[in-house]
Structure formats: structure tokens, C-alpha cells
PDB file of N, CA and C in Angstrom:
ATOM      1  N   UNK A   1       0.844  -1.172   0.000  1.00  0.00           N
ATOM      2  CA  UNK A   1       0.000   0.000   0.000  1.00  0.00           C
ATOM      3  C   UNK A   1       0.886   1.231   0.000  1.00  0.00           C
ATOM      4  N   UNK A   2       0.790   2.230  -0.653  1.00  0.00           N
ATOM      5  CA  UNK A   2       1.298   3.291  -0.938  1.00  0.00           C
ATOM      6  C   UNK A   2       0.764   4.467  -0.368  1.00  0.00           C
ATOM      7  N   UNK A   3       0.994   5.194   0.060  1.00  0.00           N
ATOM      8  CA  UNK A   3       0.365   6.364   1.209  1.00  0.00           C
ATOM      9  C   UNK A   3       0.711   7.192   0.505  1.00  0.00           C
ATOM     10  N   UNK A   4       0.522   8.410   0.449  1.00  0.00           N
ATOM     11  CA  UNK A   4       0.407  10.010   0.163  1.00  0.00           C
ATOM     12  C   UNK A   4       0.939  10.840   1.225  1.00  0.00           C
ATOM     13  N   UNK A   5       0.900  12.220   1.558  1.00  0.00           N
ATOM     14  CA  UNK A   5       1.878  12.645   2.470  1.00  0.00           C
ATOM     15  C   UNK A   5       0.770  12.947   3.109  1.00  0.00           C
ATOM     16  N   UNK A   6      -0.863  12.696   3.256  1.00  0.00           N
ATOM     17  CA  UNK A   6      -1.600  12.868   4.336  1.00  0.00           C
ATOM     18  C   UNK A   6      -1.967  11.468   5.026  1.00  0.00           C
ATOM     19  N   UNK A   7      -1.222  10.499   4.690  1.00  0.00           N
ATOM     20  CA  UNK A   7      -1.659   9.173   4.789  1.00  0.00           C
ATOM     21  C   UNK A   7      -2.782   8.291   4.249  1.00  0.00           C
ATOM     22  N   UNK A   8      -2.687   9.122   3.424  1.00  0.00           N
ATOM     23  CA  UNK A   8      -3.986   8.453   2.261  1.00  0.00           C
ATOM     24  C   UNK A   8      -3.524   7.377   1.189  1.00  0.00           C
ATOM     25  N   UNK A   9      -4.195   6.728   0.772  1.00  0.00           N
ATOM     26  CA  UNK A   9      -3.757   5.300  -0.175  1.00  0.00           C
ATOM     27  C   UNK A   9      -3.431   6.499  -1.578  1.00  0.00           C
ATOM     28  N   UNK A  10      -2.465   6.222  -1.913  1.00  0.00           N
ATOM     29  CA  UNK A  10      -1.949   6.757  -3.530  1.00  0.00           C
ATOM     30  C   UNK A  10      -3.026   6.042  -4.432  1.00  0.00           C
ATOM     31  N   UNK A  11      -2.900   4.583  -4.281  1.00  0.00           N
ATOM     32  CA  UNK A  11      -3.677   3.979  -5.099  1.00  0.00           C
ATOM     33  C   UNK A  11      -5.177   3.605  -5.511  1.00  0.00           C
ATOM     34  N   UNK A  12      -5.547   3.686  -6.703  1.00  0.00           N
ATOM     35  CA  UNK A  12      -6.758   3.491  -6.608  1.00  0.00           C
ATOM     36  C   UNK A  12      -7.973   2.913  -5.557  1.00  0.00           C
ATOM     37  N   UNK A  13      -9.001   3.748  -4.592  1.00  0.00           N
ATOM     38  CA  UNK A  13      -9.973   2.760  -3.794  1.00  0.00           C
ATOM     39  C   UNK A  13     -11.172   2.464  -4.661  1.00  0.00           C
ATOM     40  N   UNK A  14     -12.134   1.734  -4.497  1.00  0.00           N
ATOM     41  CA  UNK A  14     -13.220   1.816  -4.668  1.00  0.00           C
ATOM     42  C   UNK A  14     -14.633   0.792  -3.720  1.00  0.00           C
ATOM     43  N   UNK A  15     -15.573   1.417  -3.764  1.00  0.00           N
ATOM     44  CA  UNK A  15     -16.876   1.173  -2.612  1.00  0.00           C
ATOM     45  C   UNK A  15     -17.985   1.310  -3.383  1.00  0.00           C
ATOM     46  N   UNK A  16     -18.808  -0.040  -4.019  1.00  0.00           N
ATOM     47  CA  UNK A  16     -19.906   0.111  -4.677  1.00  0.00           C
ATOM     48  C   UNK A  16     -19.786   1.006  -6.282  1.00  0.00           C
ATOM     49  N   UNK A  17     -20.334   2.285  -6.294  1.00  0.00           N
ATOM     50  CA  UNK A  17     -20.724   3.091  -7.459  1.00  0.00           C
ATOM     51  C   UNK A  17     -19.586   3.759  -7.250  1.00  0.00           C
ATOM     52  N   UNK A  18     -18.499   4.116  -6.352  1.00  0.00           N
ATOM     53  CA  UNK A  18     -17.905   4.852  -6.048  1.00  0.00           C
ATOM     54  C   UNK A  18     -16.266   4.691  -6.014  1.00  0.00           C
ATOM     55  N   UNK A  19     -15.534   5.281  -6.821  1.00  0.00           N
ATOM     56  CA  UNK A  19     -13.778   5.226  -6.910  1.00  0.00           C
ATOM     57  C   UNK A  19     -13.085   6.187  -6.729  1.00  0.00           C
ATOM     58  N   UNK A  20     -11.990   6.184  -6.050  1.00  0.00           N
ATOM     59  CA  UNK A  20     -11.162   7.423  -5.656  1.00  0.00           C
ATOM     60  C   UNK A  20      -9.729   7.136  -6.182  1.00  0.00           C
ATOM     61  N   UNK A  21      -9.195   8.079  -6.642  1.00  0.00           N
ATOM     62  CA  UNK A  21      -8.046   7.834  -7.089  1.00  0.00           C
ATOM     63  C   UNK A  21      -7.016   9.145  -6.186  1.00  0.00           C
ATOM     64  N   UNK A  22      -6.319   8.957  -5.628  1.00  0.00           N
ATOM     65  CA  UNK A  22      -5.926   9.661  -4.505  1.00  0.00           C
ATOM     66  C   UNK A  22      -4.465  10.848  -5.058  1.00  0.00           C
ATOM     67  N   UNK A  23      -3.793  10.000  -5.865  1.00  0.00           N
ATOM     68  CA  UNK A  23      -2.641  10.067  -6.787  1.00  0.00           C
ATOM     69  C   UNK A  23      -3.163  11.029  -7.655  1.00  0.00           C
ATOM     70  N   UNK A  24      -4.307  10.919  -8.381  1.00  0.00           N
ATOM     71  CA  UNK A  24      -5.067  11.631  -9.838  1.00  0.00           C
ATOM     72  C   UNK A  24      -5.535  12.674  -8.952  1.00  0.00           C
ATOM     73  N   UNK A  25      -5.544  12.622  -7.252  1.00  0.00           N
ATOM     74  CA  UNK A  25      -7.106  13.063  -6.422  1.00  0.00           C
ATOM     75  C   UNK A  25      -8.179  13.986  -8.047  1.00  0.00           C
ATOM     76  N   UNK A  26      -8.892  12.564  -7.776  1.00  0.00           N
ATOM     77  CA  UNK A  26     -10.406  12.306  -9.046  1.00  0.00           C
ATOM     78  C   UNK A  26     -11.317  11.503  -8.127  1.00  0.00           C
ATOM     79  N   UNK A  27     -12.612  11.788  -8.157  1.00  0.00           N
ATOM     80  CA  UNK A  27     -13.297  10.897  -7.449  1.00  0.00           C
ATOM     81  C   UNK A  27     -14.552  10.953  -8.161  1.00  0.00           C
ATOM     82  N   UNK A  28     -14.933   9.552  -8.035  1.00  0.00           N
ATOM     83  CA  UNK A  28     -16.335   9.800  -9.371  1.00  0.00           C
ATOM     84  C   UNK A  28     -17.327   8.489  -8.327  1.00  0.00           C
ATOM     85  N   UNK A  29     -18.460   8.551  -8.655  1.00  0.00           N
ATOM     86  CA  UNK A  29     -19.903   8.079  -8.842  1.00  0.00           C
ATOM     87  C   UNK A  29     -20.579   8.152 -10.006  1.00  0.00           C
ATOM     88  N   UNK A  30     -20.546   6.201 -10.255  1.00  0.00           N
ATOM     89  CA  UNK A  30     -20.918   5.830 -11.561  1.00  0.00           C
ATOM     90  C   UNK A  30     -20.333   6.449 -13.146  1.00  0.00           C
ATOM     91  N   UNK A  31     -18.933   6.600 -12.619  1.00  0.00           N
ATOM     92  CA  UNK A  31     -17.756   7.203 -13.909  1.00  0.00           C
ATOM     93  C   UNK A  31     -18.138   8.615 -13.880  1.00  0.00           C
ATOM     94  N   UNK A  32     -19.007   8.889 -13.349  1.00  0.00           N
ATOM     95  CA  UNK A  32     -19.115  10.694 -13.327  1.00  0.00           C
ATOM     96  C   UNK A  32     -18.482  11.438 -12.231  1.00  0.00           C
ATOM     97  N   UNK A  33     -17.258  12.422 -12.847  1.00  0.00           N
ATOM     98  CA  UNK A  33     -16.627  13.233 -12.157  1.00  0.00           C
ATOM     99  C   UNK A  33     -17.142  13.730 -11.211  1.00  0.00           C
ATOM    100  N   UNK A  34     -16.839  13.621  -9.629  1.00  0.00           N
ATOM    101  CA  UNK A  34     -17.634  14.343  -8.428  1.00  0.00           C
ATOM    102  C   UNK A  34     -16.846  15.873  -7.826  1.00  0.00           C
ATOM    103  N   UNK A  35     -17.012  16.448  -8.268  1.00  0.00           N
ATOM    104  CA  UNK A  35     -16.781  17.807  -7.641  1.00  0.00           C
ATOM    105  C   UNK A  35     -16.472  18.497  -6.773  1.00  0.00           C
ATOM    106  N   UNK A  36     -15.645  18.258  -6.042  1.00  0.00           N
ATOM    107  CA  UNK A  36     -15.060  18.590  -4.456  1.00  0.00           C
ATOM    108  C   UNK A  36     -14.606  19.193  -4.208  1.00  0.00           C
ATOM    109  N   UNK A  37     -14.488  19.774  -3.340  1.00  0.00           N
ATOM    110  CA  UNK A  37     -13.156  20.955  -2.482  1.00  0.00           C
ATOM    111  C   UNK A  37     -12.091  20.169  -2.013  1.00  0.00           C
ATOM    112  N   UNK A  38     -11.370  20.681  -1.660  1.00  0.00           N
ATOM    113  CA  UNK A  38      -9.455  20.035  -1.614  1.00  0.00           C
ATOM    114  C   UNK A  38     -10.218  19.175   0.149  1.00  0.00           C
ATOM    115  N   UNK A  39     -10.813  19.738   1.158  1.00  0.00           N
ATOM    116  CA  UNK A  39     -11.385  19.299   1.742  1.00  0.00           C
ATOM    117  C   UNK A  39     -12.607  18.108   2.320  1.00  0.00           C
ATOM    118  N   UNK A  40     -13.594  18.196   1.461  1.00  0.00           N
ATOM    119  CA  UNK A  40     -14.599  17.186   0.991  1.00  0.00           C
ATOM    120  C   UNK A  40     -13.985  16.205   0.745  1.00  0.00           C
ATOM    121  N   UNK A  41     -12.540  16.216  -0.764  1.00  0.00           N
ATOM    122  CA  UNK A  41     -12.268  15.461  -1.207  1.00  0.00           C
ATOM    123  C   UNK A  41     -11.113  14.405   0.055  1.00  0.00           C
ATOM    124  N   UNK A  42     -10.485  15.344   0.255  1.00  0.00           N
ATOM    125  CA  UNK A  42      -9.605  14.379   2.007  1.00  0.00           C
ATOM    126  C   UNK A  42     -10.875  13.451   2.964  1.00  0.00           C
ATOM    127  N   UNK A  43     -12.103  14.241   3.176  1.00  0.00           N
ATOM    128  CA  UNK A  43     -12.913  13.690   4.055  1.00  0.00           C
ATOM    129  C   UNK A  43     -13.715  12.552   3.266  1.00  0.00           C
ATOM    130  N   UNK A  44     -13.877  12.433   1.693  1.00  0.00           N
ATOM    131  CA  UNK A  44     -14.335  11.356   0.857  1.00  0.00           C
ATOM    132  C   UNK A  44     -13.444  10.162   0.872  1.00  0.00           C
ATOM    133  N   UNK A  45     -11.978  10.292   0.924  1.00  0.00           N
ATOM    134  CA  UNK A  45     -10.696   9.822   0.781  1.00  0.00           C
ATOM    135  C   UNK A  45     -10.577   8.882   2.408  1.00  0.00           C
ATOM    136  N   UNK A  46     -11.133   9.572   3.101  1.00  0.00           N
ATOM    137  CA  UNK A  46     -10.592   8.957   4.827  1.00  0.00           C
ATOM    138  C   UNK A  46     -11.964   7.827   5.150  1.00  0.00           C
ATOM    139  N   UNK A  47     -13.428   7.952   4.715  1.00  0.00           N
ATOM    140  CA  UNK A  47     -14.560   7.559   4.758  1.00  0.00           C
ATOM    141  C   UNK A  47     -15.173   6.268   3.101  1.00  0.00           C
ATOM    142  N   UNK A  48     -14.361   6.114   2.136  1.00  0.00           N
ATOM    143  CA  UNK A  48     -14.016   5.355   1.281  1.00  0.00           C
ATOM    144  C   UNK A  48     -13.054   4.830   1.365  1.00  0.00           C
ATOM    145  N   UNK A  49     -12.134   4.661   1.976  1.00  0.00           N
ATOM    146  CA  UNK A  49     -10.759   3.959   2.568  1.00  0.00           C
ATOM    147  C   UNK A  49     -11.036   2.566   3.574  1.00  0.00           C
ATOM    148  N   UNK A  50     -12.047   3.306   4.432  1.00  0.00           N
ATOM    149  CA  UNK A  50     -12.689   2.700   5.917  1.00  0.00           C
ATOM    150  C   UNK A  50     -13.938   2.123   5.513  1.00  0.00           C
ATOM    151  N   UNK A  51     -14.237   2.177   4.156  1.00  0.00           N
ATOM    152  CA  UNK A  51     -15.593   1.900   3.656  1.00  0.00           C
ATOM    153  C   UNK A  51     -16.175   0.412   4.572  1.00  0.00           C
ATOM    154  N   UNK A  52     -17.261   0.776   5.610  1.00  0.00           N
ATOM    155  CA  UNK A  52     -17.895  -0.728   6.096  1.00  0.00           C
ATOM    156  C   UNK A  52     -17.583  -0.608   7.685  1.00  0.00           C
ATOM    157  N   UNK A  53     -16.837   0.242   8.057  1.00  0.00           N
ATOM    158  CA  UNK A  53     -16.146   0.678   9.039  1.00  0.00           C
ATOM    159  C   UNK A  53     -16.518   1.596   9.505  1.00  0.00           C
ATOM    160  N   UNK A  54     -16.906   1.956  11.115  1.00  0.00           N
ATOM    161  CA  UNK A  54     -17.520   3.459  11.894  1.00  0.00           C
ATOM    162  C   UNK A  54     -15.675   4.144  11.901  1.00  0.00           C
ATOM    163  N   UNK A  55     -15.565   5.012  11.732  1.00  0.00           N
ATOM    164  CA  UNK A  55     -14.754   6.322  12.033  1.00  0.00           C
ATOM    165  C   UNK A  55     -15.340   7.125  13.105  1.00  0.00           C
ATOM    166  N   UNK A  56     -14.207   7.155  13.554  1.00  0.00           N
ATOM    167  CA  UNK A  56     -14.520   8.261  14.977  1.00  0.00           C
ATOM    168  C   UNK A  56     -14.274   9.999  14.500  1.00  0.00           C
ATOM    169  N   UNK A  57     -15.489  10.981  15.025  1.00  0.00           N
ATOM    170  CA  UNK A  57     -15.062  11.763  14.845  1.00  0.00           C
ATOM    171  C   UNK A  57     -13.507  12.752  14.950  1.00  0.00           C
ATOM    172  N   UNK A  58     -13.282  12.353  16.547  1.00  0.00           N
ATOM    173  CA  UNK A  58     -11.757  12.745  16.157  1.00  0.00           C
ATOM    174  C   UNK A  58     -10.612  11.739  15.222  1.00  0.00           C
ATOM    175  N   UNK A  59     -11.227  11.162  14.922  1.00  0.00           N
ATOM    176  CA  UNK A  59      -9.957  10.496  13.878  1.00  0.00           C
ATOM    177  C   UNK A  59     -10.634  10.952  12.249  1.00  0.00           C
ATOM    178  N   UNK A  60     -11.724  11.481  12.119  1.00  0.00           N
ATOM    179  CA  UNK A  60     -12.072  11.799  10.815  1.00  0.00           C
ATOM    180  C   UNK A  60     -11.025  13.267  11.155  1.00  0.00           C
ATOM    181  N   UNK A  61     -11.653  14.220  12.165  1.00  0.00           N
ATOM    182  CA  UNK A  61     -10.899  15.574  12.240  1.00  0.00           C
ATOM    183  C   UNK A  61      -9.389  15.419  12.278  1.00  0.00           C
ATOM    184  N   UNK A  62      -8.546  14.453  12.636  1.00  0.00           N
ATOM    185  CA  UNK A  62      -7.389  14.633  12.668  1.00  0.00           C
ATOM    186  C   UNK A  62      -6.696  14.176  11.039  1.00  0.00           C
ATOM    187  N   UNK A  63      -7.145  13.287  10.404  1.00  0.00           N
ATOM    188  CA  UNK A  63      -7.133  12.789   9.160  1.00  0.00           C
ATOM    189  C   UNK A  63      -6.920  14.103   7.992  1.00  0.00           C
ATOM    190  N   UNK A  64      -8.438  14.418   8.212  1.00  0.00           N
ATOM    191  CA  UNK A  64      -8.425  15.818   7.465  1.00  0.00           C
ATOM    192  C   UNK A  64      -8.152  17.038   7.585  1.00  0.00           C
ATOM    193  N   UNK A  65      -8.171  17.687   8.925  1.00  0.00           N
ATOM    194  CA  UNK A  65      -7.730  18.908   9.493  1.00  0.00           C
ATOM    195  C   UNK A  65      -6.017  18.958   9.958  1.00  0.00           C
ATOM    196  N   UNK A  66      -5.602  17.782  10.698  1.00  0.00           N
ATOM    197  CA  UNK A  66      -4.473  17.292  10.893  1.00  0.00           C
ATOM    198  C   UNK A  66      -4.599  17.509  12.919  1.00  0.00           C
ATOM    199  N   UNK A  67      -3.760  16.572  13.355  1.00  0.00           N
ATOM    200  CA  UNK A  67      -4.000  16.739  14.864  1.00  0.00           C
ATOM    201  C   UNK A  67      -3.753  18.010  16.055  1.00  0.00           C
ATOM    202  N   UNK A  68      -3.286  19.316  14.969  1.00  0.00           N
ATOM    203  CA  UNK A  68      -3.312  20.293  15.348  1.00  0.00           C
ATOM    204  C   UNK A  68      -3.998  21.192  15.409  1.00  0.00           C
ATOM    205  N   UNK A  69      -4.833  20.775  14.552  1.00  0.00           N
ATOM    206  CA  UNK A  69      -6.162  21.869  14.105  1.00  0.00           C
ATOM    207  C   UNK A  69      -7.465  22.563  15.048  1.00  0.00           C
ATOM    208  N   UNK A  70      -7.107  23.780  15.738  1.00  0.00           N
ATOM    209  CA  UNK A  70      -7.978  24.120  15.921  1.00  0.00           C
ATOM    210  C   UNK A  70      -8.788  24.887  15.942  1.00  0.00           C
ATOM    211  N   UNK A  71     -10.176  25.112  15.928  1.00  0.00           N
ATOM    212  CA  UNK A  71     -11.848  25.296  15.544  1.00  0.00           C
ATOM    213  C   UNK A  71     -12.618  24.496  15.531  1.00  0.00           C
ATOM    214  N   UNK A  72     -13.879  25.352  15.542  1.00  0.00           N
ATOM    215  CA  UNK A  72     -15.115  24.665  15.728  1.00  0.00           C
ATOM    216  C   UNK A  72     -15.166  22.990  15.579  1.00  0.00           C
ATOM    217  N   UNK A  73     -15.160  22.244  16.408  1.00  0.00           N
ATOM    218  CA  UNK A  73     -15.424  20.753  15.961  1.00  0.00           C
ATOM    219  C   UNK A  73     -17.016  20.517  14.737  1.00  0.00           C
ATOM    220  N   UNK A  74     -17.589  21.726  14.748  1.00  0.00           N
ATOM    221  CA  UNK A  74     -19.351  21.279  13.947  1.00  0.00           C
ATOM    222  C   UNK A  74     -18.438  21.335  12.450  1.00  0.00           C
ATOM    223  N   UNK A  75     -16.996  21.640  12.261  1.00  0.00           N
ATOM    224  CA  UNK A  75     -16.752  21.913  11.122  1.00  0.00           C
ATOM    225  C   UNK A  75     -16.983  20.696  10.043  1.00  0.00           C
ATOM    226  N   UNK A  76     -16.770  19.441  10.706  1.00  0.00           N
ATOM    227  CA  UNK A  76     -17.000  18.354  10.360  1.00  0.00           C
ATOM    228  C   UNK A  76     -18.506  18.006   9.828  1.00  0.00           C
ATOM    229  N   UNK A  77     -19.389  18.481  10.660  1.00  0.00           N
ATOM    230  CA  UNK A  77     -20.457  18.166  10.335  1.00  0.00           C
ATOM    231  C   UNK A  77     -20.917  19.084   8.718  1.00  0.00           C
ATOM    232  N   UNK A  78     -20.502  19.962   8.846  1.00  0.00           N
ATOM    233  CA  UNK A  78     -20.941  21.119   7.929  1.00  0.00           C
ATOM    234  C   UNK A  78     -20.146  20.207   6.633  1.00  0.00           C
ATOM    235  N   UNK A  79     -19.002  20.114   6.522  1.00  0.00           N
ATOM    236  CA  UNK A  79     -18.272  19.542   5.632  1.00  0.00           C
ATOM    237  C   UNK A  79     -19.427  17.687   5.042  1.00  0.00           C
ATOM    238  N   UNK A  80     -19.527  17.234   6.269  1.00  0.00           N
ATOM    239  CA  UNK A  80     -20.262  15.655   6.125  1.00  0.00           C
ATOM    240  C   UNK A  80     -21.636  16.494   4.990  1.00  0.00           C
ATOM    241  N   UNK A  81     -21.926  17.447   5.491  1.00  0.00           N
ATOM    242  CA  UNK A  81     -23.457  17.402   5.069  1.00  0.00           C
ATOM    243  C   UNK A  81     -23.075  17.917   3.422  1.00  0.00           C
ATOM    244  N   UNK A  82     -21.855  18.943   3.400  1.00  0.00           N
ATOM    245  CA  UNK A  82     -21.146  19.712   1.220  1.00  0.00           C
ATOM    246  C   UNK A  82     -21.255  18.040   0.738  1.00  0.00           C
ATOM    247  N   UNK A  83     -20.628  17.150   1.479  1.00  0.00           N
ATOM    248  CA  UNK A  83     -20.383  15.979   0.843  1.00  0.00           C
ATOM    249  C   UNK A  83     -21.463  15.067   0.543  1.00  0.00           C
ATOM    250  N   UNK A  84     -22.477  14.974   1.311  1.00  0.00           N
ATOM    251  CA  UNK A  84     -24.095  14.714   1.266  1.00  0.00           C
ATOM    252  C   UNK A  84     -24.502  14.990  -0.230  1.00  0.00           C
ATOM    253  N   UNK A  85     -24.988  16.613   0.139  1.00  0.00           N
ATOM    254  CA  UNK A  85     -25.306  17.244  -1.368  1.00  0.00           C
ATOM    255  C   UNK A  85     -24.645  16.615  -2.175  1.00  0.00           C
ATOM    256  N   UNK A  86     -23.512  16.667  -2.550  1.00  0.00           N
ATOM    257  CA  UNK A  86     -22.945  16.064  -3.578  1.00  0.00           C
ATOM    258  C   UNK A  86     -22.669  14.742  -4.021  1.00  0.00           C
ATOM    259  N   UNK A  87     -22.980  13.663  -3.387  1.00  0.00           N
ATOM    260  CA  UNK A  87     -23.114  12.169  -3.771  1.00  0.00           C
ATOM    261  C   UNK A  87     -24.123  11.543  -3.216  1.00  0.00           C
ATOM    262  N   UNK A  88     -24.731  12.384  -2.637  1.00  0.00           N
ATOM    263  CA  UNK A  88     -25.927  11.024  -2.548  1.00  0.00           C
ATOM    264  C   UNK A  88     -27.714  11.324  -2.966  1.00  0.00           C
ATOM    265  N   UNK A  89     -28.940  10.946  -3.231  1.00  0.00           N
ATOM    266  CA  UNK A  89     -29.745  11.400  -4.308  1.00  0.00           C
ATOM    267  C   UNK A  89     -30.564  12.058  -3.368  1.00  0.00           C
ATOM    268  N   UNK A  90     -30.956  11.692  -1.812  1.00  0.00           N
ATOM    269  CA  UNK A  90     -31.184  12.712  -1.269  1.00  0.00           C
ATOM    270  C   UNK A  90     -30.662  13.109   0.111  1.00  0.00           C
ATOM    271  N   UNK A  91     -29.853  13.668   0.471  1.00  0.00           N
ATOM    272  CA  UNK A  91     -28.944  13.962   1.347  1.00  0.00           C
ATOM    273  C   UNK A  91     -29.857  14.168   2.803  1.00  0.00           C
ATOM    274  N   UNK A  92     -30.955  14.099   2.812  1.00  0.00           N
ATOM    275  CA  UNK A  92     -31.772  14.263   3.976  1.00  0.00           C
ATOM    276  C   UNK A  92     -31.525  12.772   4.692  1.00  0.00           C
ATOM    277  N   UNK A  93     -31.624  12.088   3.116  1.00  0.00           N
ATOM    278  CA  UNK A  93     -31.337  10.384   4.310  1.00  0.00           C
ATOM    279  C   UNK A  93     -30.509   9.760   3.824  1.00  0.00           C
ATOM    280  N   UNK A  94     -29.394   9.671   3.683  1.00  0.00           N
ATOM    281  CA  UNK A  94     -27.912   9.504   3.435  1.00  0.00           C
ATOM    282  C   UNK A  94     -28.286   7.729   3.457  1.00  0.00           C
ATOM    283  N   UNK A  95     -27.847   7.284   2.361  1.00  0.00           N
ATOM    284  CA  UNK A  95     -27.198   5.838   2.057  1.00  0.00           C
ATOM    285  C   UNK A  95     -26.010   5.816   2.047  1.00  0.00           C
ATOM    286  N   UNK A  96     -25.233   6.517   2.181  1.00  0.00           N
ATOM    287  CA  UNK A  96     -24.053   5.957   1.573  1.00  0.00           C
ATOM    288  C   UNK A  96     -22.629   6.422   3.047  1.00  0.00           C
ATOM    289  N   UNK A  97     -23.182   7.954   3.233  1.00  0.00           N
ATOM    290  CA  UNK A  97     -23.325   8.437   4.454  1.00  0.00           C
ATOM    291  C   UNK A  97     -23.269   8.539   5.895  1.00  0.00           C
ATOM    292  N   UNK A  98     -23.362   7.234   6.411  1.00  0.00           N
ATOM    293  CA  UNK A  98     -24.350   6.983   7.631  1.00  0.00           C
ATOM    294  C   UNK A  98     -24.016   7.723   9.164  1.00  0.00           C
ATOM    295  N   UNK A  99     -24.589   8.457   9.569  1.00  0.00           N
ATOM    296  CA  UNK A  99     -23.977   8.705  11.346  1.00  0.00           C
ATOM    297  C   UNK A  99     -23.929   7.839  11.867  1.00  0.00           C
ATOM    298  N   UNK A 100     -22.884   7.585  12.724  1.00  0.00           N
ATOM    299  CA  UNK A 100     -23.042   6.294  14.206  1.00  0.00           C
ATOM    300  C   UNK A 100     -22.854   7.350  15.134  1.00  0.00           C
ATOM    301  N   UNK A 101     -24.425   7.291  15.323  1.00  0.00           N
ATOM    302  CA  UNK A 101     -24.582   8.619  16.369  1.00  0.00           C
ATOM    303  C   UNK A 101     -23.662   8.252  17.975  1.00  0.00           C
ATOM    304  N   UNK A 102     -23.860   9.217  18.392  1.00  0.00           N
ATOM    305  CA  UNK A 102     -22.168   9.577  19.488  1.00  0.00           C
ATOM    306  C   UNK A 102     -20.618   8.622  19.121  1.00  0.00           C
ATOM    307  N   UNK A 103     -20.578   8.856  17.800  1.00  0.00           N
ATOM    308  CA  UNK A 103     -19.266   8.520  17.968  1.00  0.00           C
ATOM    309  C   UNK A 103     -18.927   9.148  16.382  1.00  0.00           C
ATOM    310  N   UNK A 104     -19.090   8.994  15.057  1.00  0.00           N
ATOM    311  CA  UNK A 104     -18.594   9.440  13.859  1.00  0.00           C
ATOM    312  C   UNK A 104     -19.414   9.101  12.951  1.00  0.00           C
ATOM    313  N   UNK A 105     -19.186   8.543  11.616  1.00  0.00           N
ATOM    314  CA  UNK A 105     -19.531   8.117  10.562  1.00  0.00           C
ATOM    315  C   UNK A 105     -19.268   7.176  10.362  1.00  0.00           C
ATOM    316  N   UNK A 106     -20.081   6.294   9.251  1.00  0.00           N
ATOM    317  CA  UNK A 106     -19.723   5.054   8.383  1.00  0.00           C
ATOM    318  C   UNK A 106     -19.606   5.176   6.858  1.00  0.00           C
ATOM    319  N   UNK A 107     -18.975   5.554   5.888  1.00  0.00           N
ATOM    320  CA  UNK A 107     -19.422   4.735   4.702  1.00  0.00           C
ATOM    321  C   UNK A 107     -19.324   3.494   4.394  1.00  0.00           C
ATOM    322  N   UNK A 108     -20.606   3.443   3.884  1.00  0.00           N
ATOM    323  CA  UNK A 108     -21.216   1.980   2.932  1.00  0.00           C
ATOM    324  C   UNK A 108     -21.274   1.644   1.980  1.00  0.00           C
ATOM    325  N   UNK A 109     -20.762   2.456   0.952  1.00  0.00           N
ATOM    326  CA  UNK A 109     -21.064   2.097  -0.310  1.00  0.00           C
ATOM    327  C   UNK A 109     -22.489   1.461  -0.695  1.00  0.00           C
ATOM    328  N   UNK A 110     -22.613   0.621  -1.688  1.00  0.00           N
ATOM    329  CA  UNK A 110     -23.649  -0.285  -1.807  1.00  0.00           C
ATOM    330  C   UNK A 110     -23.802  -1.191  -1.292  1.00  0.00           C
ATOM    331  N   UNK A 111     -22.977  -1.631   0.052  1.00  0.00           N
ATOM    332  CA  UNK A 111     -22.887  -2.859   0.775  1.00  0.00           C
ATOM    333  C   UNK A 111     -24.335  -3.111   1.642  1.00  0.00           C
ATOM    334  N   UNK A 112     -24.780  -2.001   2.015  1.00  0.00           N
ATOM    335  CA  UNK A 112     -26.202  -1.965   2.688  1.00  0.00           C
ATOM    336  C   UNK A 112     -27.526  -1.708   2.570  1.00  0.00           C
TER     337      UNK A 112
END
């Protein structure tokens, strides 16, 4: 496995409809280019990696912000929800998404 200098896989991931290329940073749903901020795209990258797996909020914030970072912890949430809008069909009830309420997130891909 090949890491990146944020500790991200260089190499191609993929989860269901969904592929990240970390190296290219390109990330698509169903071969269509997904649209991200340099941000979104780290927090798509840390949550498709772990795909099937709960993430803890402070290990999503340290991943993407880095373990120094500080502000608002809701920053995460605000960021979970840009990333909502943008991959999933209705972001009110997230498939792909999931909260594990008091503790972080899951992505699922199409596994569920």
C-alpha cells in the first residue's frame, strides 16, 4: 500500500458506485466526475478507505484537518453534510453516508 503525504492510499480505492483515485485526487460516482473541495475530497478519501467501518469523529478531524487543528469541531459536520449534497440522491437520508450517532460516521457504499 502506498500512502500520500496525508496518509492516504496513492492507489486506486473503490466502494460500490464509487472510486477514488488519490494520486489523480479524481473521485467519481458511476464514472461521473464528483466535484469537491481540496477538503470534501480528504474527508471522501478517509470515509471510502474505511468503507464498512464506523470512524470516529476525532480520527475523521485529525485525518483531514491534521492533529493540530484548531476550531469549531461542527466543522465536520458542515463539511459531512457539502459531501451529502454532492453524492448522494437525497442527502436528507444519506445511504451511503451513515452517522453512528455519538461517535462518527460510516461509509457503505452499496454494501447496505
Amino acid at each position: 500500500m502506498t500512502l500520500d503525504q496525508q496518509g492516504l492510499k496513492a492507489n486506486p480505492a473503490s466502494s460500490g458506485a464509487f472510486s477514488l483515485d488519490a494520486a489523480a485526487h479524481r473521485a467519481l460516482k458511476d464514472q461521473h466526475e464528483l466535484h469537491l473541495s481540496a477538503r470534501e475530497f480528504d474527508l471522501f478519501a478517509a470515509l471510502i478507505e474505511s468503507a464498512g467501518q464506523a470512524i470516529s469523529r476525532a480520527e475523521l478531524m485529525a485525518r483531514v484537518w491534521g492533529n493540530q487543528w484548531i476550531g469549531d469541531p461542527r466543522t465536520l459536520d458542515v463539511h459531512v453534510r457539502w459531501l451529502r449534497i454532492k453524492i448522494e440522491e437525497d442527502p436528507a437520508n444519506p445511504q451511503y453516508i451513515k452517522t453512528v450517532h455519538g461517535f462518527g460516521y460510516r461509509f457503505t457504499g452499496l454494501e447496505e
